[in-house]
Protein backbone atom coordinates (compact mmCIF):
# COMPACT_ATOMS: atom_id res chain seq x y z
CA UNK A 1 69.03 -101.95 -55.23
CA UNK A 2 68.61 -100.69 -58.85
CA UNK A 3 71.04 -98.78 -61.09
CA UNK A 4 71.66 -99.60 -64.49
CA UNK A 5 75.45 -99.20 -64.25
CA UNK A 6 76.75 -102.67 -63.20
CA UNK A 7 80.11 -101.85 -61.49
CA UNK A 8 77.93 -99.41 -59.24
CA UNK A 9 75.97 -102.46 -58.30
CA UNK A 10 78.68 -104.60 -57.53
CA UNK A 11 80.38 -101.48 -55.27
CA UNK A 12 77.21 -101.35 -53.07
CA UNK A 13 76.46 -104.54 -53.06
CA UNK A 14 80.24 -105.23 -51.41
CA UNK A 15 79.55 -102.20 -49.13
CA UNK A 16 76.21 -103.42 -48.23
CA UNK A 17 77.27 -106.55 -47.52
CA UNK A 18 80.33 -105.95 -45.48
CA UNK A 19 77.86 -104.22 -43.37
CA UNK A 20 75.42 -107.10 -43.01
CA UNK A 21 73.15 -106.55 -45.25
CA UNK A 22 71.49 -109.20 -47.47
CA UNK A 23 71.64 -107.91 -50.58
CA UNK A 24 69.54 -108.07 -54.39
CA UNK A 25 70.20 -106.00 -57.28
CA UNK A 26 68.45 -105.16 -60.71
CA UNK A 27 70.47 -103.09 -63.27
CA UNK A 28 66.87 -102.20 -64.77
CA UNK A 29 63.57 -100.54 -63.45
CA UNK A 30 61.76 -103.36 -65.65
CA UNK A 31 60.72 -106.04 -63.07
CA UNK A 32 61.57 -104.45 -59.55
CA UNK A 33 57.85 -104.62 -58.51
CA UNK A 34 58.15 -108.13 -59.00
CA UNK A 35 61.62 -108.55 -57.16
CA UNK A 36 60.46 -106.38 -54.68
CA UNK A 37 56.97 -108.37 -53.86
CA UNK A 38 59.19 -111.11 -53.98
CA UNK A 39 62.41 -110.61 -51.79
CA UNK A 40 59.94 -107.62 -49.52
CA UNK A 41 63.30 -105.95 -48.43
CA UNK A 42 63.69 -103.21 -45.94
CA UNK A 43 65.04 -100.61 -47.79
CA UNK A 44 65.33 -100.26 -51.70
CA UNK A 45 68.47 -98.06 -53.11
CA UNK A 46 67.64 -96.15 -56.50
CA UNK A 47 70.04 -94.91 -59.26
CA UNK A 48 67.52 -92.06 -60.45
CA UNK A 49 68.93 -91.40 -63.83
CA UNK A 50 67.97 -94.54 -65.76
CA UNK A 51 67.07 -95.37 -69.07
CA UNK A 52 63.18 -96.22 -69.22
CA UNK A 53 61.92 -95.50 -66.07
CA UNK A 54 63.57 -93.48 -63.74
CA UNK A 55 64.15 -93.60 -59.98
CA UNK A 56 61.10 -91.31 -58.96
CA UNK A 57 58.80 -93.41 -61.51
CA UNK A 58 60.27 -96.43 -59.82
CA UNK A 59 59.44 -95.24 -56.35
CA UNK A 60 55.98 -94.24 -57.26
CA UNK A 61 55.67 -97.80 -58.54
CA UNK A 62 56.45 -99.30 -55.55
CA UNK A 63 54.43 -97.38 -53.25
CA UNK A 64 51.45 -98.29 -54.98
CA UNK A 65 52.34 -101.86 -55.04
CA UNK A 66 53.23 -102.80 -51.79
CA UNK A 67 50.32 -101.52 -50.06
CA UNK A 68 49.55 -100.56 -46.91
CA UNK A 69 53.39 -100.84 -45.91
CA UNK A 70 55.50 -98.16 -46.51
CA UNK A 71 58.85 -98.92 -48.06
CA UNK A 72 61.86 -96.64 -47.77
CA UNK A 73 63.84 -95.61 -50.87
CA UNK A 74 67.66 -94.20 -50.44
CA UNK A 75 67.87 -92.55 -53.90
CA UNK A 76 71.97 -92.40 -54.89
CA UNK A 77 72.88 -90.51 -57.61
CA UNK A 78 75.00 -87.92 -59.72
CA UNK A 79 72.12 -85.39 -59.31
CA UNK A 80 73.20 -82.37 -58.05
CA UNK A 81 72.74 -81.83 -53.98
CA UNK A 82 69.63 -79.30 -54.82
CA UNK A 83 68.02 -81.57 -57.81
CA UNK A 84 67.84 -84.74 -54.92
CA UNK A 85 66.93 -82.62 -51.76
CA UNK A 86 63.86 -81.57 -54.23
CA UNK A 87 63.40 -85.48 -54.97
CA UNK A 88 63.71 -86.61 -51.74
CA UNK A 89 60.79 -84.01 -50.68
CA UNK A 90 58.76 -84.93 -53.60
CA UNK A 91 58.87 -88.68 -52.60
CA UNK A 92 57.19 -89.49 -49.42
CA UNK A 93 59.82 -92.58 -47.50
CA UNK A 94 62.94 -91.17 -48.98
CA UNK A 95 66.49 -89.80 -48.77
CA UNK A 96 69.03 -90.14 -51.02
CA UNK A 97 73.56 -89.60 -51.17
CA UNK A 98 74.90 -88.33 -53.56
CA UNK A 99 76.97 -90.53 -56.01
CA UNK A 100 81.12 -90.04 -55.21
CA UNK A 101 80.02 -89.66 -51.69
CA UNK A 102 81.88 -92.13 -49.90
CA UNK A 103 80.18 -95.69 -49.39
CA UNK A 104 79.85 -95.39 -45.71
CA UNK A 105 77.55 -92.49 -46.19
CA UNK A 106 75.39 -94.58 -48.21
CA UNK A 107 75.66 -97.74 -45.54
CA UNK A 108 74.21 -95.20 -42.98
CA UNK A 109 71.93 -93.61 -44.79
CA UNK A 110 70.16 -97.28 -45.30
CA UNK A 111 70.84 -98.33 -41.76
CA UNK A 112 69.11 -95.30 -40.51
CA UNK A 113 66.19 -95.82 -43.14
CA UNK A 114 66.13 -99.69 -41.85
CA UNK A 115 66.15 -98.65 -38.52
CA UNK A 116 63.10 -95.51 -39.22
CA UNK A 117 60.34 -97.98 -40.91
CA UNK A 118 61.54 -101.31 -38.81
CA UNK A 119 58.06 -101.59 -37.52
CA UNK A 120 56.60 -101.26 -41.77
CA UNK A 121 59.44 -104.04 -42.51
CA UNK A 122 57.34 -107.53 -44.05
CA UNK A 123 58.00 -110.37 -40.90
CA UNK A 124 60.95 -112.18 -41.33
CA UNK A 125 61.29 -115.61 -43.29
């Protein structure tokens, strides 16, 4: 997951976790591709409102980089409902929750994203 506000991070990453998720964070876009060809995890959460690159830029980024597979992005944000229904069009392998929705919406949203592209997810280690 990526956002560049750390007590977000540590919120999901608690939520994610207590759900049975193994979890890595950046609180930067600058190095995901790296992380991402590293760790190759099943779903990737985005803040999209971050300083550099944003979360669309990100997602374009790692499309391009990891192939042939497809990776899905949960985009979670303060973007209004309209401004991330439009993103999540724009961006093929996506959905998104809104920011302030509450964390098991966001737990489901990458369960069911896990469970979508299980067959694109990198062989386990």
């Amino acid at each position: 997951m990526v956002d560049d506000d750390d007590s977000i991070l540590r919120m999901i990453r608690l939520a994610l976790e207590a759900a049975g998720f193994e979890v890595e964070s950046a609180s930067s876009p600058i190095g995901v591709g790296a992380l991402v060809r590293r760790v190759a995890p099943h779903v990737v959460v985005l803040d999209v409102s971050m300083p550099g690159l944003d979360g669309e830029g990100v997602a374009g980024l790692l499309a391009k980089s990891t192939g042939s597979r497809r990776l899905p992005v949960v985009f979670y944000s303060a973007l209004d409902e309209d401004a991330l229904h439009t993103l999540s069009k724009r961006t093929p392998d996506s959905t998104y929750v809104q920011k302030g929705s509450p964390l098991p919406a966001l737990v489901d949203a990458v369960r069911r994203m896990a469970r979508l592209y299980a067959s694109e997810a990198p062989p386990s280690r």
